[in-house]
Protein backbone atom coordinates (compact mmCIF):
# COMPACT_ATOMS: atom_id res chain seq x y z
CA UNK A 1 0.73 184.90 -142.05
CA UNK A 2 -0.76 185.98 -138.67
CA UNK A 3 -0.87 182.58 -137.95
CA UNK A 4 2.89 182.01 -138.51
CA UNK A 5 3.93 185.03 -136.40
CA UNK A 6 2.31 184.29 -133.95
CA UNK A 7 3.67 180.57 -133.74
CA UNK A 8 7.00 181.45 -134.20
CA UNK A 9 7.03 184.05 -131.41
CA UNK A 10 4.92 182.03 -128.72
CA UNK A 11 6.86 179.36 -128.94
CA UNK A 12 5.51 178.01 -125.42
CA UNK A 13 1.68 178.40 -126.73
CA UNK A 14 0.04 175.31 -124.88
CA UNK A 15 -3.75 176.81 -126.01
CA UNK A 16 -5.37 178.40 -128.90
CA UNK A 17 -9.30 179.77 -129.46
CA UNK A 18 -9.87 179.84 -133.41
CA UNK A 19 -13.90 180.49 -132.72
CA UNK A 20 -14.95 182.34 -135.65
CA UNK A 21 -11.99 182.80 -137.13
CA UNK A 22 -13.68 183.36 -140.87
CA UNK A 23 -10.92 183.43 -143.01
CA UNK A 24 -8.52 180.70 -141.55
CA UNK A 25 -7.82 177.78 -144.55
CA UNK A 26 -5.26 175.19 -144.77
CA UNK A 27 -2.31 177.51 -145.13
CA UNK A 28 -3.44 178.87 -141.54
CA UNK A 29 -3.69 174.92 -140.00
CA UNK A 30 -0.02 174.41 -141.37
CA UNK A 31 1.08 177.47 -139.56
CA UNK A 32 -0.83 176.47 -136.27
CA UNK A 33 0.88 172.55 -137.09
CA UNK A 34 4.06 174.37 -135.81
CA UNK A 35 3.32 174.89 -132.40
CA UNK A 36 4.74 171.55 -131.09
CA UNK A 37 3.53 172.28 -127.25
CA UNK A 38 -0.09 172.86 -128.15
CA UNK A 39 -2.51 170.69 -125.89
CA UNK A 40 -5.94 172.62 -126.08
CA UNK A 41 -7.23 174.12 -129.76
CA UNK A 42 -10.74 175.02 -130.03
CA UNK A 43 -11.96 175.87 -133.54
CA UNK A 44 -15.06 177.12 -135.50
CA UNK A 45 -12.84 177.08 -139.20
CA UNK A 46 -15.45 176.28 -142.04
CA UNK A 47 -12.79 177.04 -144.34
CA UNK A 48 -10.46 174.01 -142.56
CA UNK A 49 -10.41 170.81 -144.35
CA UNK A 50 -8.37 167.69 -143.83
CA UNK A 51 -5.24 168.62 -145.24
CA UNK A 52 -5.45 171.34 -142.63
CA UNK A 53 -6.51 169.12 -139.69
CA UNK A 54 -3.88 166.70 -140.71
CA UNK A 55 -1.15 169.16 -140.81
CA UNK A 56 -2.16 169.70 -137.42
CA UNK A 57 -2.57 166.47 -135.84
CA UNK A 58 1.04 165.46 -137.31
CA UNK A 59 2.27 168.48 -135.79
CA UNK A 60 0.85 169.36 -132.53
CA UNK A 61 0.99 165.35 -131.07
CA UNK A 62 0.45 166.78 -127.67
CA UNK A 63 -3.10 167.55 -128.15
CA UNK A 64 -5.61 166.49 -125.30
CA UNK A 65 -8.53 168.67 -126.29
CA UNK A 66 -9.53 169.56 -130.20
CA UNK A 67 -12.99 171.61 -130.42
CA UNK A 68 -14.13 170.87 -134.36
CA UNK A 69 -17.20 172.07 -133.57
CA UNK A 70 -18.78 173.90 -137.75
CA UNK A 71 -15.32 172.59 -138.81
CA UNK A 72 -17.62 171.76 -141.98
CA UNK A 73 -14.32 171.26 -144.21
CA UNK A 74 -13.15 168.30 -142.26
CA UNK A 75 -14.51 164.45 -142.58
CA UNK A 76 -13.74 161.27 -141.79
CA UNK A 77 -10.10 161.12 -143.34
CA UNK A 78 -9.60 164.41 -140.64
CA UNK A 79 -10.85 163.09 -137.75
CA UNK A 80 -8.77 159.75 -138.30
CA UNK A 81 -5.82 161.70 -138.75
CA UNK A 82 -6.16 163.55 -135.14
CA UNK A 83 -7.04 159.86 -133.20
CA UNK A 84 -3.71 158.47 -134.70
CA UNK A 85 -1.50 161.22 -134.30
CA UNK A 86 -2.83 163.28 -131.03
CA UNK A 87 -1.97 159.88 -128.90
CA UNK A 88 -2.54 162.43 -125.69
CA UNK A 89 -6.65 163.01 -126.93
CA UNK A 90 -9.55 163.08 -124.55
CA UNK A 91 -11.90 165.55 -125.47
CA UNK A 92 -12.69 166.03 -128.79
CA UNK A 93 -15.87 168.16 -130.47
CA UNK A 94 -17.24 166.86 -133.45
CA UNK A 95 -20.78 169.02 -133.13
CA UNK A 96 -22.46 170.65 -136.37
CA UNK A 97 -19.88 168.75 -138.76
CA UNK A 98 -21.43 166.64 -141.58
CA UNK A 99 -22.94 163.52 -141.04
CA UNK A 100 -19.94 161.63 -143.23
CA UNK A 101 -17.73 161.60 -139.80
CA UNK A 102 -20.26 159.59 -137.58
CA UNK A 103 -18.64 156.25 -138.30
CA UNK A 104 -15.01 157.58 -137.30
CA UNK A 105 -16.88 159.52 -133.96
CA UNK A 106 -18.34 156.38 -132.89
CA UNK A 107 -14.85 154.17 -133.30
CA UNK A 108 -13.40 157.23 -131.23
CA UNK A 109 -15.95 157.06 -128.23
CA UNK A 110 -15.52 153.59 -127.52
CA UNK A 111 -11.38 153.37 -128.40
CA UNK A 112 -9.51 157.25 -127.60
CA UNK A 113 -11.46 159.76 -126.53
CA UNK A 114 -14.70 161.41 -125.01
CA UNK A 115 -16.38 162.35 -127.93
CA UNK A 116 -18.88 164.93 -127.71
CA UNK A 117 -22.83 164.10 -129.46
CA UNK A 118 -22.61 165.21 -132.98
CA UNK A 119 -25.20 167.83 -132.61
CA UNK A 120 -26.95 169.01 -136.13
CA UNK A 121 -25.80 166.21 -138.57
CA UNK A 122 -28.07 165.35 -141.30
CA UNK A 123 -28.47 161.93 -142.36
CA UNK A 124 -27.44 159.91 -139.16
CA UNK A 125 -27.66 156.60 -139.00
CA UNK A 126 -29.67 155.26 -136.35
């Protein structure tokens, strides 16, 4: 419910830092989904999966820079979310997730965004 306060009091919030936020799930993504000016989120949420990305890609359409970075949670259903809702994307950090969201990552590089190297995947193609 942190989460929730805080979006509902900030309602200007244009960045948010989630690094090592342990305990953040899907009900905390919904929350964050709220803040409609949000441009910059950088996040570190194993718990996060893609009903939680998707909650925020349909919410926060503004988005030019989403750090995913040990997002483990989300896939390739998540990332595809965020490159057709976040319209505004250039940066996005795909590092340490699992190797199911190199095929979406590549599509991403050469359509939307600057996609960071997926650093730590097992099992990419080469």
């Amino acid at each position: 419910m942190v989460w929730r306060f805080l979006v509902e009091n900030c309602r200007s919030l244009t960045a948010l830092d989630l690094s090592n936020t342990t305990e953040s799930r899907d009900s905390a993504a919904a929350a964050i989904g709220e803040a409609k000016n949000l441009d910059k989120l950088l996040g570190q949420c194993k718990l996060i999966t893609n009903i939680g990305i998707g909650c925020i890609a349909v919410g926060c359409s503004k988005l030019k820079t989403i750090g995913l970075k040990w997002s483990l949670g989300i896939g390739d259903l998540g990332v595809e979310l965020v490159a057709v809702k976040c319209k505004e994307l250039r940066n996005l950090d795909l590092s340490y997730l699992s190797s199911q969201v190199y095929s979406t990552s590549v599509n991403l590089a050469t359509e939307t965004a600057i996609v960071w190297p997926i650093s730590g995947a097992n099992d990419v193609p080469n």
